[in-house]
Structures are given as C-alpha cells and as structure tokens.
Protein backbone atom coordinates (compact mmCIF):
# COMPACT_ATOMS: atom_id res chain seq x y z
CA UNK A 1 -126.85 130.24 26.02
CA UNK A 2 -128.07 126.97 24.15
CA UNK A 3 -124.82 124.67 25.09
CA UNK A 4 -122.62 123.68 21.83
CA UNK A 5 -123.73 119.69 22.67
CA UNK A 6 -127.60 120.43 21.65
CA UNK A 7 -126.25 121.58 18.34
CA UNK A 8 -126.16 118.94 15.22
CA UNK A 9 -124.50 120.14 12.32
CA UNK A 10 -125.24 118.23 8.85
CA UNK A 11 -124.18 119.40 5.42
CA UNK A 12 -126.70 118.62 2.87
CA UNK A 13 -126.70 117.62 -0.97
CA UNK A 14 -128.57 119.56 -3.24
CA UNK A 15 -129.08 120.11 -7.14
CA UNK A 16 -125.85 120.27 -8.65
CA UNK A 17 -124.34 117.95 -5.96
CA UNK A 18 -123.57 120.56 -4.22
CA UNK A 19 -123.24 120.66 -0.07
CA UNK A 20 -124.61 123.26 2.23
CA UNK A 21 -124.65 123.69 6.06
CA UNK A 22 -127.23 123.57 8.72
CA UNK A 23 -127.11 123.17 12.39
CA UNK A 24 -129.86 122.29 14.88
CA UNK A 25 -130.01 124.04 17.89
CA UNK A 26 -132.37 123.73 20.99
CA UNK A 27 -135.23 120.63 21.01
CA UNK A 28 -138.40 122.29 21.50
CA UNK A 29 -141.78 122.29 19.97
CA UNK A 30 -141.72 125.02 18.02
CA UNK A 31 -139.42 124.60 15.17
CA UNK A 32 -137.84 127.66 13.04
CA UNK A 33 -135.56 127.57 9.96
CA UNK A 34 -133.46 130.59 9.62
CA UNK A 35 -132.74 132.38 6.11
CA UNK A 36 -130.19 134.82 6.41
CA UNK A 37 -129.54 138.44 4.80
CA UNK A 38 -126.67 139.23 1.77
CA UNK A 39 -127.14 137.72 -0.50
CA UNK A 40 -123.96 136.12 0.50
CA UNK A 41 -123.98 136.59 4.21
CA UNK A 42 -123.77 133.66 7.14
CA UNK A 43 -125.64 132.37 10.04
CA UNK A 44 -123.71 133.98 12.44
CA UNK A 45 -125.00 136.80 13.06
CA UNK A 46 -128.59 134.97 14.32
CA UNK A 47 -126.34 134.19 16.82
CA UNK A 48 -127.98 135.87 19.18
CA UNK A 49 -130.83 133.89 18.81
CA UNK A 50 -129.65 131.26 21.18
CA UNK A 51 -129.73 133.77 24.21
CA UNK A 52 -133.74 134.67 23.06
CA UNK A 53 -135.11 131.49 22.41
CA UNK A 54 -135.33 128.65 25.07
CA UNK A 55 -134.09 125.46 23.90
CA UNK A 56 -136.83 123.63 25.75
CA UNK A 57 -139.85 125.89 24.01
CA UNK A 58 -137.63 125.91 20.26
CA UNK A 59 -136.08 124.55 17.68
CA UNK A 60 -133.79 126.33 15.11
CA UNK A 61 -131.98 125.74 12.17
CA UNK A 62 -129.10 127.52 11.04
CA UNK A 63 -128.72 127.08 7.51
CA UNK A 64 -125.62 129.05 5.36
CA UNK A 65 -127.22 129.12 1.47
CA UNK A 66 -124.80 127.70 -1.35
CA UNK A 67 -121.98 130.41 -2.14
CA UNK A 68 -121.98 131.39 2.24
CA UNK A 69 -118.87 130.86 3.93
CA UNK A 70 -120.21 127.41 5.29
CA UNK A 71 -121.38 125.64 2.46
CA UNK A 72 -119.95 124.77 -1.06
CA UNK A 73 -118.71 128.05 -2.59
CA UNK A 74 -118.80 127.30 -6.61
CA UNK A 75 -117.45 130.04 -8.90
CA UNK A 76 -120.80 129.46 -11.06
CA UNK A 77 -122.33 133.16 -11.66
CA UNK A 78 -125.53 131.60 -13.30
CA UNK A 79 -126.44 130.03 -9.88
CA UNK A 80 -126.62 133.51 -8.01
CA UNK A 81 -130.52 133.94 -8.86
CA UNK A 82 -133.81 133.87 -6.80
CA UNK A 83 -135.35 131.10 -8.15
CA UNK A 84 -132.69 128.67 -7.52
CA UNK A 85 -132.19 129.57 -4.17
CA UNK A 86 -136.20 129.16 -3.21
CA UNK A 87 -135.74 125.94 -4.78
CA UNK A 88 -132.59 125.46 -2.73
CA UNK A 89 -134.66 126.12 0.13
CA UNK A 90 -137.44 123.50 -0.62
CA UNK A 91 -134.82 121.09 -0.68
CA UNK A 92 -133.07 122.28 2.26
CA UNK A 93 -136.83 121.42 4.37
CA UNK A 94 -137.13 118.09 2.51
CA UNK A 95 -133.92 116.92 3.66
CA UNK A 96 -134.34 117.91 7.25
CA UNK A 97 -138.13 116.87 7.55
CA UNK A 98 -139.41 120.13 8.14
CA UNK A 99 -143.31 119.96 8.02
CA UNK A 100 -145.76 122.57 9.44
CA UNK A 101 -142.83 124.70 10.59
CA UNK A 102 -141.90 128.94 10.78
CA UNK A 103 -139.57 130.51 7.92
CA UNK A 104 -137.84 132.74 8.89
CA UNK A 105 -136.38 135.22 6.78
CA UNK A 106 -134.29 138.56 7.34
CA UNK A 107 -133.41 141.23 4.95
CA UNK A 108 -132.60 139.35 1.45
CA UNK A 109 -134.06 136.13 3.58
CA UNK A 110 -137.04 138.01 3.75
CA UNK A 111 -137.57 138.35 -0.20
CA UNK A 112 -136.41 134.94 -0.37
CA UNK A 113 -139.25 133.73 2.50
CA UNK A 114 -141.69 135.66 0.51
CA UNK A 115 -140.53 133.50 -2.67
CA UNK A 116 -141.10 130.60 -0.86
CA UNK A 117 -144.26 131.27 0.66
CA UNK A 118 -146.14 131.88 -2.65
CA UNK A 119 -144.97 128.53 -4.01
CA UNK A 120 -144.98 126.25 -1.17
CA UNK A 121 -146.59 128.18 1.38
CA UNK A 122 -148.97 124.82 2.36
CA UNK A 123 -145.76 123.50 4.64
CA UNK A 124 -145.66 126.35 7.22
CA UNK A 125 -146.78 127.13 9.80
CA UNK A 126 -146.18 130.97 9.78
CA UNK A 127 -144.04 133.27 7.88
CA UNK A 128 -141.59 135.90 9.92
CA UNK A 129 -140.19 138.31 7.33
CA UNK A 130 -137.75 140.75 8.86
CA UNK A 131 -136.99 143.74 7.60
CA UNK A 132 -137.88 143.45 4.26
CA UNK A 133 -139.86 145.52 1.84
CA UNK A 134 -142.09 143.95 -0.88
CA UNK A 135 -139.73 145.15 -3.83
CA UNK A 136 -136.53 146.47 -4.68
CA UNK A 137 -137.79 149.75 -6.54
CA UNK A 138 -139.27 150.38 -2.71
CA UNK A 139 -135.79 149.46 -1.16
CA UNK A 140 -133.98 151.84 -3.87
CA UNK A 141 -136.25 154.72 -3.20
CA UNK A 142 -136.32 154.74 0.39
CA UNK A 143 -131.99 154.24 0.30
CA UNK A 144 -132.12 157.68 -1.87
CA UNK A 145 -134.46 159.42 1.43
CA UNK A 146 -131.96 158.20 3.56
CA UNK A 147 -128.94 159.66 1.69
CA UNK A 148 -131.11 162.87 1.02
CA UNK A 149 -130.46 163.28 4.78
CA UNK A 150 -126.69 163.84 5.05
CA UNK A 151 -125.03 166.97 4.01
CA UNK A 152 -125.82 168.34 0.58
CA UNK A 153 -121.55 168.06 0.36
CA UNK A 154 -121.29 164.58 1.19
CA UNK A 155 -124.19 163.16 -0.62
CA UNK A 156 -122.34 164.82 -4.17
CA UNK A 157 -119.14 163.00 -2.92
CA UNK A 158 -120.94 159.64 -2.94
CA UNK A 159 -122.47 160.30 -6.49
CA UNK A 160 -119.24 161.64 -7.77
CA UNK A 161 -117.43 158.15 -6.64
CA UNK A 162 -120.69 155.96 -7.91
CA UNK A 163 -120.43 157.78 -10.85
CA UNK A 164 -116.57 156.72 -11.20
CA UNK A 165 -117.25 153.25 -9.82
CA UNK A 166 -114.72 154.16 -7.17
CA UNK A 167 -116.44 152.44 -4.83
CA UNK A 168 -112.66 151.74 -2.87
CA UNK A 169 -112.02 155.22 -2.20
CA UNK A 170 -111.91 156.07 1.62
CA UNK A 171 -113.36 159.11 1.35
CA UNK A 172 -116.40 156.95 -0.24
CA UNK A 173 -115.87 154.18 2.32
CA UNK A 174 -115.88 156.78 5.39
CA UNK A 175 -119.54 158.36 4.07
CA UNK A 176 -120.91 154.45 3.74
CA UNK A 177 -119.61 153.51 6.83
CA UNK A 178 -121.69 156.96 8.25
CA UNK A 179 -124.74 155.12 6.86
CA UNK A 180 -123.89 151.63 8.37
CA UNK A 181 -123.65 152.55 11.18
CA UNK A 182 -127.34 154.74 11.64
CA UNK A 183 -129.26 152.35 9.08
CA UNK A 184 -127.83 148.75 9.50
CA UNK A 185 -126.70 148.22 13.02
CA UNK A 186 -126.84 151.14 15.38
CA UNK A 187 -124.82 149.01 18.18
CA UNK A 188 -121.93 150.46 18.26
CA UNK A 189 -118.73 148.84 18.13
CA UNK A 190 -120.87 146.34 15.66
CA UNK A 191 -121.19 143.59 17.85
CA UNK A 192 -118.51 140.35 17.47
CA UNK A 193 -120.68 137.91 15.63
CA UNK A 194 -122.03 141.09 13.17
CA UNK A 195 -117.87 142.00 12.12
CA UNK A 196 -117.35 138.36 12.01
CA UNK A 197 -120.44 137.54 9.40
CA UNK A 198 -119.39 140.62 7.62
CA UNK A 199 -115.56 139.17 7.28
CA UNK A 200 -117.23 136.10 6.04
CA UNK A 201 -119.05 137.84 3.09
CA UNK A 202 -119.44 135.96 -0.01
CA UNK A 203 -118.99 138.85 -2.61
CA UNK A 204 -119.45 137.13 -5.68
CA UNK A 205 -122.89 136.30 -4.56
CA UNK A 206 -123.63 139.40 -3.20
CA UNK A 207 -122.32 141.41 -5.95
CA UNK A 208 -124.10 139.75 -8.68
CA UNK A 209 -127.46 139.84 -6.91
CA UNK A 210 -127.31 143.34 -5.14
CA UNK A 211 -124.43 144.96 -6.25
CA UNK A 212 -121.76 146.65 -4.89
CA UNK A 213 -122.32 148.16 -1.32
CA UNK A 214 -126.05 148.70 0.48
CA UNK A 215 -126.76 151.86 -0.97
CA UNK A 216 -126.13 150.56 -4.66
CA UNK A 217 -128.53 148.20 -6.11
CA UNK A 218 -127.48 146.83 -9.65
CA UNK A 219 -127.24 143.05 -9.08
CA UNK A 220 -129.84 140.74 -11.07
CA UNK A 221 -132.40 140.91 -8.24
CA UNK A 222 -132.91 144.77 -8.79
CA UNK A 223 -136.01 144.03 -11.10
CA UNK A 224 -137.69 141.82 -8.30
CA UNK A 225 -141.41 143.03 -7.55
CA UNK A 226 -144.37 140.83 -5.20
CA UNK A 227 -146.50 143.99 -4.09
CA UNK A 228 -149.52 142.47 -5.97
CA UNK A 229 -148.57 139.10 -4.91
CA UNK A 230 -148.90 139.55 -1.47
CA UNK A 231 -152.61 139.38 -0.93
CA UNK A 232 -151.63 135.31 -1.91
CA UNK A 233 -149.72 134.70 1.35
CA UNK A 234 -152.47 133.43 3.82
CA UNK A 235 -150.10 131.83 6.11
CA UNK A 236 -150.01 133.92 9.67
CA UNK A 237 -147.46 136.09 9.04
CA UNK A 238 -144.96 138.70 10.92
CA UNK A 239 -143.67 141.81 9.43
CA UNK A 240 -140.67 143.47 11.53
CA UNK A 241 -138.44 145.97 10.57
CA UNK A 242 -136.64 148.95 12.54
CA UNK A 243 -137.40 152.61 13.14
CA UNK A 244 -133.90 153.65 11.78
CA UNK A 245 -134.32 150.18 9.14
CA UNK A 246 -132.71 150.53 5.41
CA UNK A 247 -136.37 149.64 4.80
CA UNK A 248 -138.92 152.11 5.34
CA UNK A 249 -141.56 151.21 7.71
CA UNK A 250 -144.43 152.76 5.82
CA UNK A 251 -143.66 150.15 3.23
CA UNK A 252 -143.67 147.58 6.07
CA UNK A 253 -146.93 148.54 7.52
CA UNK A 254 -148.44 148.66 3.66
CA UNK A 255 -147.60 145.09 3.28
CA UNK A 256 -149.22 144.29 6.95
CA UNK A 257 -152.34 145.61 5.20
CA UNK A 258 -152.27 143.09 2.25
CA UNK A 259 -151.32 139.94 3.85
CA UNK A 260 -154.14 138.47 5.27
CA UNK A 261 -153.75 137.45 9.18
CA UNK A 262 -150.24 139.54 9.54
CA UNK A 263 -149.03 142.01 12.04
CA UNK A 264 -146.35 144.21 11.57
CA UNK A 265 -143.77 145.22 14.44
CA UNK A 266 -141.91 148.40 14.73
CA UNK A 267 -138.27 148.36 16.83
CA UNK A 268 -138.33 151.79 17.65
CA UNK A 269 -134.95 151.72 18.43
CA UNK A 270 -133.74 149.47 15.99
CA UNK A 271 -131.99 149.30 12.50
CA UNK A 272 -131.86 146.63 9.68
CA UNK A 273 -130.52 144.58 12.23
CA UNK A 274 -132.67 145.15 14.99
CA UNK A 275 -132.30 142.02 16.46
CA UNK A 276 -129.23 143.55 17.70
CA UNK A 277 -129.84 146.60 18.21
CA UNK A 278 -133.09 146.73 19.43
CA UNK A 279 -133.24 142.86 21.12
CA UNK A 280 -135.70 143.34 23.44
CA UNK A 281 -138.40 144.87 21.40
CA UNK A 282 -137.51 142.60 18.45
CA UNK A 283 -137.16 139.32 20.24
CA UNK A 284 -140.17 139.85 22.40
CA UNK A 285 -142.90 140.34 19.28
CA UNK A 286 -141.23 137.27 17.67
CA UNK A 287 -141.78 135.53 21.15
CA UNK A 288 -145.67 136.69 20.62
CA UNK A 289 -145.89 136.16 17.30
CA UNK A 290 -145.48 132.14 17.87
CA UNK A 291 -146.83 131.73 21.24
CA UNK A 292 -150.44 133.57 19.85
CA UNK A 293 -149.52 131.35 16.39
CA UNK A 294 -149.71 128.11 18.44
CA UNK A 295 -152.47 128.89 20.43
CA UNK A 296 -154.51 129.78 17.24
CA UNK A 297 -155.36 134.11 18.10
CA UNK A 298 -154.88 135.95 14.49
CA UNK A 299 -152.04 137.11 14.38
CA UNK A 300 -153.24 140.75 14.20
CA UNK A 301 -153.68 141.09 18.05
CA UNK A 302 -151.12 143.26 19.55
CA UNK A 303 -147.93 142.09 19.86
C-alpha cells in the first residue's frame, strides 16, 4: 500500500470557476490519470490501484469530475454533458502538466477517454479504456441479453415497474440488485471502497446522463455513437472488459479490430468492475500493456 505521505491532493479551477479534486499518488516513471465510471461516481473505488501499481515504477492521479463527491457539486443541469466534461478533462492535464502520459478510463471514463482521444489524442502516450463499448445503442442491447436471462417472471416484474417509473419499489430493487451483483461486481459482500463510492453517488449527474439505475438508459448520453470513429484513435491502446461485464465482450473485441495498435483483454472471471473482481487477471494485462508500451512492442502482442 502506497503510504498516505506520497499522496498530494490539489483542487483545481476550471471553466466556470469551478474546483475539482485530484491526488497524486506514487512517483514513478510511468504516469496515469484516472477517469472514473457514473457518470457521477468517485475515485475511490480505483482504490485498489495502490496495492497493483508500485509507487517506484508509477504515477497516478486520482481525479473526482465536477458534480463527484470531491469536487464542486453545482446544481447546474446544463453542465451534465460529454463535451464539457472532455473539455474538463483537457484542462484537468493542463493544470497538472501532464504531457505524453496514459488515460485511463473505466466504464463512463471509458466513453469519456474515447472523447478525448479523438480530439487531443497527440498528448498520450496510450489509451486504457475499461470496460466500455463503443456506443450506447451496443450497451442498451447487450443490458436487454442480460435481462433475457433471468426468469421469464421476473424480467415482466422489472418492465411492469419501468413501465410505472417505480423504480423505488423493493420488489424492483431486489431483481436489480440480482443483476449487480452477477454483472457489476461479482465480489461478494461488494468490497468497502465499492459501497463507499456507491454512497457517494452524485445522482443528479448520473441521472441526467444515464438515467435512472444500470439497466435503464434515458439520460442525454443515450444518443452517443464513435463505432466509425474509432479507426481515428492511433494511440496504443488497451481494451478490457469482463467475462460476466455489463458490456459485451464481442463488442469489445470488435473495437480491438478497428483501433489500430490495440489489444483487447478478457477477465474471465470478472464483471464491470473487474478490477475487483478479477484483480489478478485485470491488473496484470494493464501491467503488460505499459511495460510493452514503454519498451515500444505493438501493443497487439499477447498480454
């Protein structure tokens, strides 16, 4: 564990004077900026980062967007939209002097890493995007296979409550929770810093871009679409995702074969957050991914 006095936490001023909050952690070579999932979650469940990566080999950056539980939280609707929060991101590196460097991204951090990479894709290094799909007609149809799967009883109950908009009901609540806990994290009890991100959540962010729970998508991002964009991303790239992911892995391996110099890892044990549930598969091909990055093999050898 990276010790708390090799952490530097600064809060930084963008558009709108707004602040939001990073933290450095570890002082090696190799330096990562982490986007996180939601929209509307925290850094803290990358926690577990600090056990995988060796502060003498890495550097990371945790980084809570604007509306997270760290940063500024400004009742502003019209700010909950992808192209402010890329920008937000370019602003985020300029401040902290990030050049040649790794994004990071995971789940809605991936979509938002693949935003950034076809604008300002010259200032990395590589690209991780972590179980992601390329667009969110993908991510709805794949959520409606995985439902298909329960029992023909319970997967009426959810539409009858959707249909409602009783998305309180614990009836409703108990079925979701069913698909939590075999399509988001599969470590079971969800591990401390997982419930404590999740207790965090910044809802009015999350529901106006996604919506109101995983499996229902009607937020302003539900239009978003880079399947023909992809081919533009030349950066060396990783694509993860998890056997049991909320993202299919077909549509991972698809985008493998667009991006140019990109491999794609499967945690066969893993879920959507298969960095918990799956650590050693996960953490090991991200370990790859940047050692072969550095030492300049493509990024499709094994990994």
């Amino acid at each position: 564990m990276i010790q708390a006095s090799e952490a530097a936490v600064r809060h930084i001023e963008i558009d709108g004077g707004y602040q939001v909050w990073t933290r450095k952690v570890g002082h090696g070579p190799i330096v990562l900026l982490l986007l996180h999932g939601g929209p509307g979650c925290t850094h803290e469940y990358f926690e577990c980062f600090e056990d995988q990566l060796s502060p003498d080999e890495y550097t990371f950056y945790y980084y809570d967007q604007l509306g997270s539980y760290f940063s500024d939280q400004p009742g502003d609707t019209a700010l909950w939209n992808v192209e402010r929060f890329r920008e937000e991101v370019e602003q985020v590196r300029a401040a902290l002097g990030l050049e040649q460097f790794y994004l990071f991204g995971q789940s809605w951090g991936g979509m938002l890493g693949i935003e950034y990479a076809l604008k300002y894709q010259s200032r990395l290094r590589g690209l991780i995007i972590s179980n992601m799909t390329a667009s969110i007609g993908s991510y709805v149809s794949y959520l409606g296979e995985l439902r298909e799967r329960m029992a023909p009883e319970d997967v009426a109950a959810m539409k009858r409550y959707e249909a409602a908009g009783d998305y309180a009901a614990p009836d409703y609540q108990a079925l979701l929770t069913r698909l939590y806990n075999l399509h988001i994290c599969r470590s079971l009890p969800w591990p401390e810093p997982v419930q404590r991100m999740f207790g965090h959540m910044a809802l009015p962010v999350y529901n106006t871009m996604q919506g109101d729970n995983e499996f229902v998508v009607t937020g302003n991002f539900a239009d978003w679409n880079r399947w023909a964009d992809l081919q533009r991303i030349v950066v060396p790239t990783l694509l993860t995702v998890g056997r049991h992911d909320s993202m299919n892995p077909a549509d991972i391996e698809e985008m493998g074969r667009r991006i140019p110099g990109s491999r794609v890892h499967i945690a066969e044990a893993g879920s959507h957050l298969s960095m918990w549930d799956d650590p050693q598969s996960y953490f090991a091909s991200l370990r790859s991914f940047l050692a072969d990055t550095e030492r300049g093999l493509t990024a499709r050898q094994p990994g």
